[in-house]
PDB file of N, CA and C in Angstrom:
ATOM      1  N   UNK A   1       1.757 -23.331   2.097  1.00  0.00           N
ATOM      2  CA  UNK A   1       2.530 -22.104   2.086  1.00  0.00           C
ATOM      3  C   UNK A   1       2.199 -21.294   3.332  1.00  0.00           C
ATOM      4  N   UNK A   2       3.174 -20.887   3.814  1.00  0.00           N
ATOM      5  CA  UNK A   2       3.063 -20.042   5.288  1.00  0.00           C
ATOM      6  C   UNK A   2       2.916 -18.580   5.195  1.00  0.00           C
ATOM      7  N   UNK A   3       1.585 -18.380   5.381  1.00  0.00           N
ATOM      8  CA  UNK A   3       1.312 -17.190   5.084  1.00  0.00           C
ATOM      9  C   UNK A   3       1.714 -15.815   6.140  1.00  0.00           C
ATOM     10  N   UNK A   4       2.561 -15.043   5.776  1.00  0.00           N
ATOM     11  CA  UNK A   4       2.511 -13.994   6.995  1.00  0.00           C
ATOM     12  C   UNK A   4       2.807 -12.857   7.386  1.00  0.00           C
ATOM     13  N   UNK A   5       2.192 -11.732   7.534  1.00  0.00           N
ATOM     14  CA  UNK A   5       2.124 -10.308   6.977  1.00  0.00           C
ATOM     15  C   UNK A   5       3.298  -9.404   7.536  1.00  0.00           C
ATOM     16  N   UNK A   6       3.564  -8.450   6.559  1.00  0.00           N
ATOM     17  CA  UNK A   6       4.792  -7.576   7.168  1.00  0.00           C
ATOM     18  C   UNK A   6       4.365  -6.760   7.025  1.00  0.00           C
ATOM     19  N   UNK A   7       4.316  -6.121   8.952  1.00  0.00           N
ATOM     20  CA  UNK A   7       3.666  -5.305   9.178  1.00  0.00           C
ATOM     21  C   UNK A   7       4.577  -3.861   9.397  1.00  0.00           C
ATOM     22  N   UNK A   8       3.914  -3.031   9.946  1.00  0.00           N
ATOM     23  CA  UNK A   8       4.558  -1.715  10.441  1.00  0.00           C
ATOM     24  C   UNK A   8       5.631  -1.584  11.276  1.00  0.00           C
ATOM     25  N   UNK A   9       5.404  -2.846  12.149  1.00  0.00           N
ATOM     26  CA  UNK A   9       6.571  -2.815  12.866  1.00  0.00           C
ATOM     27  C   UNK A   9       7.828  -3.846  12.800  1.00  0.00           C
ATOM     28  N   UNK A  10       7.452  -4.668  12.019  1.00  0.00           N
ATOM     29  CA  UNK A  10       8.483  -5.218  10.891  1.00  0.00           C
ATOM     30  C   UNK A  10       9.454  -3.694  10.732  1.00  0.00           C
ATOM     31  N   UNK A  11       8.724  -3.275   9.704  1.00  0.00           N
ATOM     32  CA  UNK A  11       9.422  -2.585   8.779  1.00  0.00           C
ATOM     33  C   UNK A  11      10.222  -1.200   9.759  1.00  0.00           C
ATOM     34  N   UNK A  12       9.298  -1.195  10.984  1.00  0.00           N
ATOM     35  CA  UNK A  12      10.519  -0.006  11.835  1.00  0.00           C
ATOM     36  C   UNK A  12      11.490  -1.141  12.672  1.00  0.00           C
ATOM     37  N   UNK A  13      11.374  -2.245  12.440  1.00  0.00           N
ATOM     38  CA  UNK A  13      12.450  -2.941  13.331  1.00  0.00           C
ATOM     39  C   UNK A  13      13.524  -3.252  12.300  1.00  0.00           C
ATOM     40  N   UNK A  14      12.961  -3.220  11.106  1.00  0.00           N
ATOM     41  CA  UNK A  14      14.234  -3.624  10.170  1.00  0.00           C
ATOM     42  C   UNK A  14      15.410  -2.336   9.752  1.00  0.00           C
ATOM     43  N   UNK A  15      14.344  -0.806   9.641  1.00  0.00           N
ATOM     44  CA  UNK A  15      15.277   0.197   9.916  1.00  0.00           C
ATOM     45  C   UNK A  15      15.773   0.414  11.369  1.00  0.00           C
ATOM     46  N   UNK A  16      15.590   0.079  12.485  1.00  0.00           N
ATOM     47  CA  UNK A  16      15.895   0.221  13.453  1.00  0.00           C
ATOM     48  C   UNK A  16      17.424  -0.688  13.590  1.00  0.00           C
ATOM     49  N   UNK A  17      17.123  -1.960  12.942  1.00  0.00           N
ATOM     50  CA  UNK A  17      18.904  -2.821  12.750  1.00  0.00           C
ATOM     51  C   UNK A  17      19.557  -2.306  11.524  1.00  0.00           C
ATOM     52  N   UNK A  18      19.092  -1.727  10.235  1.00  0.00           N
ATOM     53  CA  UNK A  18      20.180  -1.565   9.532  1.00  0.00           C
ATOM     54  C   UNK A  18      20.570  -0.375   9.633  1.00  0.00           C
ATOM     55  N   UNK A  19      19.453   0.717  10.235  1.00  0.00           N
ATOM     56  CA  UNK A  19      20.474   2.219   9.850  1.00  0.00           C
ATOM     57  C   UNK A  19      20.830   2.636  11.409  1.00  0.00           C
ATOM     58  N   UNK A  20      20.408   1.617  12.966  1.00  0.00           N
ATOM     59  CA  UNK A  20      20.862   2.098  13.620  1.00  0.00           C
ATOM     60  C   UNK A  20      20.289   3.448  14.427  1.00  0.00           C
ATOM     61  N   UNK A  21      19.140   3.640  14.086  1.00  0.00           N
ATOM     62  CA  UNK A  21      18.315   4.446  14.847  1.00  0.00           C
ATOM     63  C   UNK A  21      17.494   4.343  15.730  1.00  0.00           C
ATOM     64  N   UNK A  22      16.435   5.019  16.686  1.00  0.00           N
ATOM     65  CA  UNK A  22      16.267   4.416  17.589  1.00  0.00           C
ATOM     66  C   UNK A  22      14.830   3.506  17.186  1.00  0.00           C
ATOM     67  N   UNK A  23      14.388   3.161  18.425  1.00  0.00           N
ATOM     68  CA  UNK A  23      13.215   2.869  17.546  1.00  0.00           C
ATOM     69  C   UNK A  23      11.921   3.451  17.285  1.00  0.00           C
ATOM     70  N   UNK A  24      11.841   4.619  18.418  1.00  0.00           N
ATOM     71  CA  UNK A  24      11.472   5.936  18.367  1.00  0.00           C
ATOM     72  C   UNK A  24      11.499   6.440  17.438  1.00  0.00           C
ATOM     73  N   UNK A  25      12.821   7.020  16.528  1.00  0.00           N
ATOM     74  CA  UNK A  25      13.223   7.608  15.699  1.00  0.00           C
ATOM     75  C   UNK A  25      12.561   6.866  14.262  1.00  0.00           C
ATOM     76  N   UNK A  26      13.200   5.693  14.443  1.00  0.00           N
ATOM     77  CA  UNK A  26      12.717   4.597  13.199  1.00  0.00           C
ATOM     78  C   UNK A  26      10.766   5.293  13.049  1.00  0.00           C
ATOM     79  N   UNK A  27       9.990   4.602  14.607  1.00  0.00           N
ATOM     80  CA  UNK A  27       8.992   4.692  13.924  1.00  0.00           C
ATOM     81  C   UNK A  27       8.289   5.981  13.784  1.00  0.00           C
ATOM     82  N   UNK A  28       8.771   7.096  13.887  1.00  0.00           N
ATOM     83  CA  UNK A  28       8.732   8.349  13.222  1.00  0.00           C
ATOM     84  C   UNK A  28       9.220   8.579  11.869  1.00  0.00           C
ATOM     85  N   UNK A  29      10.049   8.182  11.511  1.00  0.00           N
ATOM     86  CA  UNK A  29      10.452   7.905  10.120  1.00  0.00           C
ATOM     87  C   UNK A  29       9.002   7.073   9.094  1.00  0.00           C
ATOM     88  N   UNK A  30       9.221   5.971   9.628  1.00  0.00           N
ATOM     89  CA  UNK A  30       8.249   5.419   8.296  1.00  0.00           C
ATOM     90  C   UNK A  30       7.120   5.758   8.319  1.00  0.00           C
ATOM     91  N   UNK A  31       6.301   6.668   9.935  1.00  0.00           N
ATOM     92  CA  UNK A  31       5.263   7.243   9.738  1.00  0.00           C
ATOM     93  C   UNK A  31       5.060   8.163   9.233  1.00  0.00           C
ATOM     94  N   UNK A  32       6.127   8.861   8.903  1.00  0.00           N
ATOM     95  CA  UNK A  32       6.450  10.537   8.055  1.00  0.00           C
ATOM     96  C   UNK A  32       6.359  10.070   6.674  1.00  0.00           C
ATOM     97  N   UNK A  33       6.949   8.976   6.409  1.00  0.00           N
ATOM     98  CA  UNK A  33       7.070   8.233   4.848  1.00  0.00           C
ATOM     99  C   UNK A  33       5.873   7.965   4.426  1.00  0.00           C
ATOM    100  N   UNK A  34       4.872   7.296   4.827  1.00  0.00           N
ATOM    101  CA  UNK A  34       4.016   6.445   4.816  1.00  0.00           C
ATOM    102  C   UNK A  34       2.664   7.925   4.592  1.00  0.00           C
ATOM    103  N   UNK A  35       2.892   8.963   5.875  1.00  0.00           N
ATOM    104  CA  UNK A  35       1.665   9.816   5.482  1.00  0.00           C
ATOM    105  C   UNK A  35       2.006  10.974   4.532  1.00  0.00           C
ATOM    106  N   UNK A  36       3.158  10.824   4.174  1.00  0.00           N
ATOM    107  CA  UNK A  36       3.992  11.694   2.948  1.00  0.00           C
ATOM    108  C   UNK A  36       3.507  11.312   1.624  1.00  0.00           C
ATOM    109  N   UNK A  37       3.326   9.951   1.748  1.00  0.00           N
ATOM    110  CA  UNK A  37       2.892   9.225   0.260  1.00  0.00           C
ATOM    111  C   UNK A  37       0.841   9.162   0.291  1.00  0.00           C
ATOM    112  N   UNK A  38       0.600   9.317   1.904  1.00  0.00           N
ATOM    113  CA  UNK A  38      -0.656   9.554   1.381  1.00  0.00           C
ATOM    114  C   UNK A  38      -1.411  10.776   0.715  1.00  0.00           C
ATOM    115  N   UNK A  39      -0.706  11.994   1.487  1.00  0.00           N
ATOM    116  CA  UNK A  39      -0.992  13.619   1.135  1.00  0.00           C
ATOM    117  C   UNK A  39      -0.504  13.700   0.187  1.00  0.00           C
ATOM    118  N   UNK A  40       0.634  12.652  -1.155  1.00  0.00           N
ATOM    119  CA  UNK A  40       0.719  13.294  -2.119  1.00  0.00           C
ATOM    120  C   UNK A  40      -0.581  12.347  -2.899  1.00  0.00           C
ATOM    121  N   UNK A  41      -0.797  11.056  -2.376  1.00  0.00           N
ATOM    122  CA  UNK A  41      -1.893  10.852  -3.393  1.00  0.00           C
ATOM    123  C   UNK A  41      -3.370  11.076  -3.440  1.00  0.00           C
ATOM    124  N   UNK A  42      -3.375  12.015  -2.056  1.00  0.00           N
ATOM    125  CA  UNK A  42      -4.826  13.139  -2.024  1.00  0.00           C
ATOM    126  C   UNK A  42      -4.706  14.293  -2.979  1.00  0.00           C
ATOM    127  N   UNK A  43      -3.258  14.840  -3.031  1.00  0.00           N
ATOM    128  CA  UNK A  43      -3.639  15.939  -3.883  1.00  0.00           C
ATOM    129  C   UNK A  43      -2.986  15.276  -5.298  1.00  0.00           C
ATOM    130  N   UNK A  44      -2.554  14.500  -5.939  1.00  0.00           N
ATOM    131  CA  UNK A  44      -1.958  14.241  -7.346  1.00  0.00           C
ATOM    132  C   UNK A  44      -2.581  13.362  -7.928  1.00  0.00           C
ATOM    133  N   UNK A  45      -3.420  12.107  -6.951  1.00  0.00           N
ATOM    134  CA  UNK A  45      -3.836  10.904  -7.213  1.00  0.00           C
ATOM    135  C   UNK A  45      -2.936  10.115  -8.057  1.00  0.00           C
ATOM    136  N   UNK A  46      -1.558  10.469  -7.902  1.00  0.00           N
ATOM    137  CA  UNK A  46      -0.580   9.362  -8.691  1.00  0.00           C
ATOM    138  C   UNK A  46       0.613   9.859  -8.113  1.00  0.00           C
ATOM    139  N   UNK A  47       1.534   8.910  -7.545  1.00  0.00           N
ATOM    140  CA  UNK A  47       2.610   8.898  -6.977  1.00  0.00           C
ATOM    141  C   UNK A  47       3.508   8.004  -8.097  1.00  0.00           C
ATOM    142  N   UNK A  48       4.546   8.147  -8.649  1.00  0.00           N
ATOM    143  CA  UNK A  48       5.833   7.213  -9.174  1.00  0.00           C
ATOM    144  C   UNK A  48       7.017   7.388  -8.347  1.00  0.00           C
ATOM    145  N   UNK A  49       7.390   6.319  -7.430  1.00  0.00           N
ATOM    146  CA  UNK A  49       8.808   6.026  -6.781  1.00  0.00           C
ATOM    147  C   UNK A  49       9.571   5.167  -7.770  1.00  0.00           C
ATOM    148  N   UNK A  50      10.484   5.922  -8.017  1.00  0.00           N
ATOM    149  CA  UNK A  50      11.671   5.202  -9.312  1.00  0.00           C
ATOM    150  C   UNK A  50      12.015   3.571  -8.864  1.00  0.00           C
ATOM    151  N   UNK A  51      12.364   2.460  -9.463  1.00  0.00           N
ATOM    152  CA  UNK A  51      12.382   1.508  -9.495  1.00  0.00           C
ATOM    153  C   UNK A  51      11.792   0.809  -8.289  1.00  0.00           C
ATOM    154  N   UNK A  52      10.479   1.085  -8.078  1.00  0.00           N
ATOM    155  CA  UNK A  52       9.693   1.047  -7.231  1.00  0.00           C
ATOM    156  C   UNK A  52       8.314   0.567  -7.831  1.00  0.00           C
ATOM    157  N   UNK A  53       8.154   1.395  -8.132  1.00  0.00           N
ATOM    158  CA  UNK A  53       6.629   1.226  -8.474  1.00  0.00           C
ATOM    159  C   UNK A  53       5.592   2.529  -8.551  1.00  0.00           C
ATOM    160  N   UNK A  54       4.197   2.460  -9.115  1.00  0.00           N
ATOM    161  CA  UNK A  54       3.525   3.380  -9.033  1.00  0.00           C
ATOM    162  C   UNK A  54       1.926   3.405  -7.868  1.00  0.00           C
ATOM    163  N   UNK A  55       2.197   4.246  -7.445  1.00  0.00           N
ATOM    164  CA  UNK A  55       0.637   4.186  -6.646  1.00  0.00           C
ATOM    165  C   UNK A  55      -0.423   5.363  -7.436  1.00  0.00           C
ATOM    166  N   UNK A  56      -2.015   5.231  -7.548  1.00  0.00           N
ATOM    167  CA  UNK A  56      -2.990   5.670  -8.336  1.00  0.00           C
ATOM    168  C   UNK A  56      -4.018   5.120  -7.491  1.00  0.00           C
ATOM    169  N   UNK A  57      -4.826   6.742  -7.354  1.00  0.00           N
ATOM    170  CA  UNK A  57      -5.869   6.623  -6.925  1.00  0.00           C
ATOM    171  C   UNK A  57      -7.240   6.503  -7.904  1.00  0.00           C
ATOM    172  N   UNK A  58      -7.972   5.631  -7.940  1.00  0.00           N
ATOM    173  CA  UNK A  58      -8.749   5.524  -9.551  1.00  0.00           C
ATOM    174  C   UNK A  58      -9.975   5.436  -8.646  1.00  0.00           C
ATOM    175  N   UNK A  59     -11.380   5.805  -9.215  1.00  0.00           N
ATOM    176  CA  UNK A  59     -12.537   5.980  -8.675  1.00  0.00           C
ATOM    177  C   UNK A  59     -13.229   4.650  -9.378  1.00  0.00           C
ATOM    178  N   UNK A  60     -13.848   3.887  -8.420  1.00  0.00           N
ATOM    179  CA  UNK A  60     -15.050   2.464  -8.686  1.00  0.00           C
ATOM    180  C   UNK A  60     -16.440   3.587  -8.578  1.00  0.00           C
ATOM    181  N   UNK A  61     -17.091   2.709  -9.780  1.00  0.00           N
ATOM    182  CA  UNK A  61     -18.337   3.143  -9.687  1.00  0.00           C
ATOM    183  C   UNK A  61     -19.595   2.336  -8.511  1.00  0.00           C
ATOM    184  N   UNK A  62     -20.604   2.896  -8.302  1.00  0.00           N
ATOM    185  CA  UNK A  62     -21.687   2.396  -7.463  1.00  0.00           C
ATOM    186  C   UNK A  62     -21.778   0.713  -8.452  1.00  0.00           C
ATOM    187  N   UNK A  63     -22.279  -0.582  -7.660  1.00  0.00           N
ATOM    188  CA  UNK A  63     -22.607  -1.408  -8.362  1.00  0.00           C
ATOM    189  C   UNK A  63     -23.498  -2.600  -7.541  1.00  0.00           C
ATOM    190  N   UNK A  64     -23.981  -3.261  -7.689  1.00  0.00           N
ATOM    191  CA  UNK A  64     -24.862  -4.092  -7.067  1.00  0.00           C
ATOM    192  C   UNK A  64     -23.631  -5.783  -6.874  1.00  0.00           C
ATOM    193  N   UNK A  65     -23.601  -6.249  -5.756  1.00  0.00           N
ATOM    194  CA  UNK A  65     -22.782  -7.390  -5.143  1.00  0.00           C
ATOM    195  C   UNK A  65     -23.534  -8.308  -4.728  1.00  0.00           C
ATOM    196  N   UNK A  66     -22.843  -9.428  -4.153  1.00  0.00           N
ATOM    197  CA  UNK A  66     -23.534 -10.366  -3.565  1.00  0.00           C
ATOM    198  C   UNK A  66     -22.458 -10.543  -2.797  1.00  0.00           C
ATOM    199  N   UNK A  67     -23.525 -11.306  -1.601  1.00  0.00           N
ATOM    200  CA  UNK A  67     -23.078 -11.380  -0.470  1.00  0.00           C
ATOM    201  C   UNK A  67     -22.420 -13.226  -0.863  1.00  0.00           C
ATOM    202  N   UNK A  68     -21.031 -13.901  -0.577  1.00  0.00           N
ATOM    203  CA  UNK A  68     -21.415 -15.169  -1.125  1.00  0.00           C
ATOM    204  C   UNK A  68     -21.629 -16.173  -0.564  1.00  0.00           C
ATOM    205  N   UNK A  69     -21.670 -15.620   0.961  1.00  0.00           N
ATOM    206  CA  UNK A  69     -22.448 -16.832   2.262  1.00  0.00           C
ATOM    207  C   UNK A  69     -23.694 -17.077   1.443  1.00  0.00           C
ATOM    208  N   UNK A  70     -24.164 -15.422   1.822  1.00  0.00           N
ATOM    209  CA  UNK A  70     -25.975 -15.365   1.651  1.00  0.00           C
ATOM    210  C   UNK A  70     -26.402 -15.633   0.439  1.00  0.00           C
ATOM    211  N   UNK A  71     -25.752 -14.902  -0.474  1.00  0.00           N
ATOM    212  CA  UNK A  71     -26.665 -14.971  -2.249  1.00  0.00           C
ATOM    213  C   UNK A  71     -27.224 -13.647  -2.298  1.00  0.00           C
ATOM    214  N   UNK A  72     -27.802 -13.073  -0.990  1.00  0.00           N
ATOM    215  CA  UNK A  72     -28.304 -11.691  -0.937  1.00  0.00           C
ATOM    216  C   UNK A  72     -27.584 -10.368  -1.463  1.00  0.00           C
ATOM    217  N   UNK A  73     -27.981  -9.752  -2.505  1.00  0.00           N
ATOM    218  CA  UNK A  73     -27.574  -8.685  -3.163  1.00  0.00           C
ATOM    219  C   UNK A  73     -27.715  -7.923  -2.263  1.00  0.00           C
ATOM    220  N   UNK A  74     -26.953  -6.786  -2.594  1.00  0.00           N
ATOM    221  CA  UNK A  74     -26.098  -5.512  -1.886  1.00  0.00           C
ATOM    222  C   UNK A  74     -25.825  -4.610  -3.077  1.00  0.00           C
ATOM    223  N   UNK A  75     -26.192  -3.288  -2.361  1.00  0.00           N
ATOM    224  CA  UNK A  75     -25.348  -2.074  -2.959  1.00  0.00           C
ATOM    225  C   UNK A  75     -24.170  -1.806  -2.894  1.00  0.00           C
ATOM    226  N   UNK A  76     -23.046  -1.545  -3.535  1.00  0.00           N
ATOM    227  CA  UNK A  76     -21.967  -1.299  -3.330  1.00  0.00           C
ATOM    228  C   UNK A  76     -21.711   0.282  -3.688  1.00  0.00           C
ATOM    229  N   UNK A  77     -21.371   0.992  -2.919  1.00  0.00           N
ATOM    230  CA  UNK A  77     -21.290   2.339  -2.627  1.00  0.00           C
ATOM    231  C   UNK A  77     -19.729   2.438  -3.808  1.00  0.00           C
ATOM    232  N   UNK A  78     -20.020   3.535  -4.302  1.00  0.00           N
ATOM    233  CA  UNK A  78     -19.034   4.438  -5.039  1.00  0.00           C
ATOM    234  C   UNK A  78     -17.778   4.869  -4.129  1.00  0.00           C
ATOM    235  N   UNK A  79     -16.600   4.453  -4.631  1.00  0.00           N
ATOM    236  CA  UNK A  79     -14.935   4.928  -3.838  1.00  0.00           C
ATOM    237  C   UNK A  79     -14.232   4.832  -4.382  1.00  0.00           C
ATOM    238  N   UNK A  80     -13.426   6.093  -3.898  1.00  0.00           N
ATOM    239  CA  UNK A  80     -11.972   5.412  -4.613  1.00  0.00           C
ATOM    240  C   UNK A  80     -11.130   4.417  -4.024  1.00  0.00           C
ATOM    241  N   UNK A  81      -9.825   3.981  -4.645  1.00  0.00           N
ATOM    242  CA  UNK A  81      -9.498   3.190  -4.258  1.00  0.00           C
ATOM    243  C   UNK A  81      -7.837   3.225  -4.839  1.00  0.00           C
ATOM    244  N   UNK A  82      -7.120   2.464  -4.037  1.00  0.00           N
ATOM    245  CA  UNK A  82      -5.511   3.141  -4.358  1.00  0.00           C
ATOM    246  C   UNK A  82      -4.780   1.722  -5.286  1.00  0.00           C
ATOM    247  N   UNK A  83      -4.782   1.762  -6.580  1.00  0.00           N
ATOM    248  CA  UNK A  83      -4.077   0.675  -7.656  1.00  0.00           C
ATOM    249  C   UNK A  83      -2.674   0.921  -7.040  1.00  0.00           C
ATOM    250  N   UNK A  84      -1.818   0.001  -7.248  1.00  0.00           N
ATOM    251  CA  UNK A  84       0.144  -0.079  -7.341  1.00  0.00           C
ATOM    252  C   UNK A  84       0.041  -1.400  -8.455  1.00  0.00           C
ATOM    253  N   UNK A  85       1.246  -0.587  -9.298  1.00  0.00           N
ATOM    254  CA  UNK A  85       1.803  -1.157 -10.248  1.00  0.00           C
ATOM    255  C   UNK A  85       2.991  -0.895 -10.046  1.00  0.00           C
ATOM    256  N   UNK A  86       3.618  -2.565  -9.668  1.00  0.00           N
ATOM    257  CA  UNK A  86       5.082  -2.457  -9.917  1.00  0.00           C
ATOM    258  C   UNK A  86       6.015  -2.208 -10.822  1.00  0.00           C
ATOM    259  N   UNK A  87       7.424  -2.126 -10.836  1.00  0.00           N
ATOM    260  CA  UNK A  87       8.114  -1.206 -11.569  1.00  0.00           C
ATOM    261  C   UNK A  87       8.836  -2.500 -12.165  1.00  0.00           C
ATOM    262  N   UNK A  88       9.279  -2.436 -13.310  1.00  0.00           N
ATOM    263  CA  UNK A  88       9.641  -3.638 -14.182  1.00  0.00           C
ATOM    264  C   UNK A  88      11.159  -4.657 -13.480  1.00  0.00           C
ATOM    265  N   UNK A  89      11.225  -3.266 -12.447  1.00  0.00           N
ATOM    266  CA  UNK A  89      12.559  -3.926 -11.943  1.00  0.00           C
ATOM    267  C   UNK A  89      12.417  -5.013 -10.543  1.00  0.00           C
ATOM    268  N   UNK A  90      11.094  -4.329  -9.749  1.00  0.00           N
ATOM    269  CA  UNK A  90      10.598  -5.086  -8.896  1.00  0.00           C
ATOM    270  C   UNK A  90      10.436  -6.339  -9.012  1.00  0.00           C
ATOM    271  N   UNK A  91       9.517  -6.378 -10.380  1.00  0.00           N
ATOM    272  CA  UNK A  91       9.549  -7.858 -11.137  1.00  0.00           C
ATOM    273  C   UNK A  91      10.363  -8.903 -11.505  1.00  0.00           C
ATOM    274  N   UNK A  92      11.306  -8.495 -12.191  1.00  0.00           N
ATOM    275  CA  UNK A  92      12.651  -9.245 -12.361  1.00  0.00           C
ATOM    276  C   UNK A  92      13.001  -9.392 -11.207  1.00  0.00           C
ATOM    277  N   UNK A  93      13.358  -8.898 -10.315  1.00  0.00           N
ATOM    278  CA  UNK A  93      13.861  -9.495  -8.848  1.00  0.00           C
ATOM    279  C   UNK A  93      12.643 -10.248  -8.197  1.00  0.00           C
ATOM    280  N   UNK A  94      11.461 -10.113  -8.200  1.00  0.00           N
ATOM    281  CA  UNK A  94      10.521 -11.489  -7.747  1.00  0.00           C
ATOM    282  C   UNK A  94      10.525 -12.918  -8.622  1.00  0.00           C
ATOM    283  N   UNK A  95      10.696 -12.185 -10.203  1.00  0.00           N
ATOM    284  CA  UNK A  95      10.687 -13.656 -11.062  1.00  0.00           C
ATOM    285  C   UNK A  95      11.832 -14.267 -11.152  1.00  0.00           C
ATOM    286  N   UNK A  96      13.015 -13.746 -10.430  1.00  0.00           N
ATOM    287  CA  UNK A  96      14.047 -14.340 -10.589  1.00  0.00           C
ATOM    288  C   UNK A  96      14.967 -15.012  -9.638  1.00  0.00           C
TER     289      UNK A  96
END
């Protein structure tokens, strides 16, 4: 399977061909989008975009890891961290 990431500028080149903007414009757009959805999930810690999906910021506790080259245990420091759960509709269009 050919693995291969879609990146940022994917996604301003793909608004840049369908809506026709520049690409300037484009990548001002999805960077306005993109830090729009982060400042709301600093202050709400939960974003829902309608047949989209949900983003949630949920807190991991401190915990002890291993390294799995080494075997050597590690602390793992306390963070949050951002869950997405897709929207039932997302799904049906991947499983189908």
């Amino acid at each position: 399977m050919l693995k291969k990431n879609f990146t940022r500028k994917n996604i301003i080149n793909k608004v840049y061909q369908n809506l026709g903007f520049s690409k300037n414009t484009s990548s001002r757009i999805i960077d306005d989008f993109f830090e729009t959805i982060i400042d709301i999930l600093m202050k709400f810690k939960k974003i829902k975009i309608s047949s989209f999906g949900t983003f949630e910021v949920i807190g991991k506790s401190e915990r002890i890891g291993r390294n799995p080259k080494t075997k050597v245990k590690a602390k793992i420091s306390a963070r949050n961290v951002v869950k997405f759960k897709p929207s039932n509709i997302i799904k049906d269009k991947i499983n189908n």
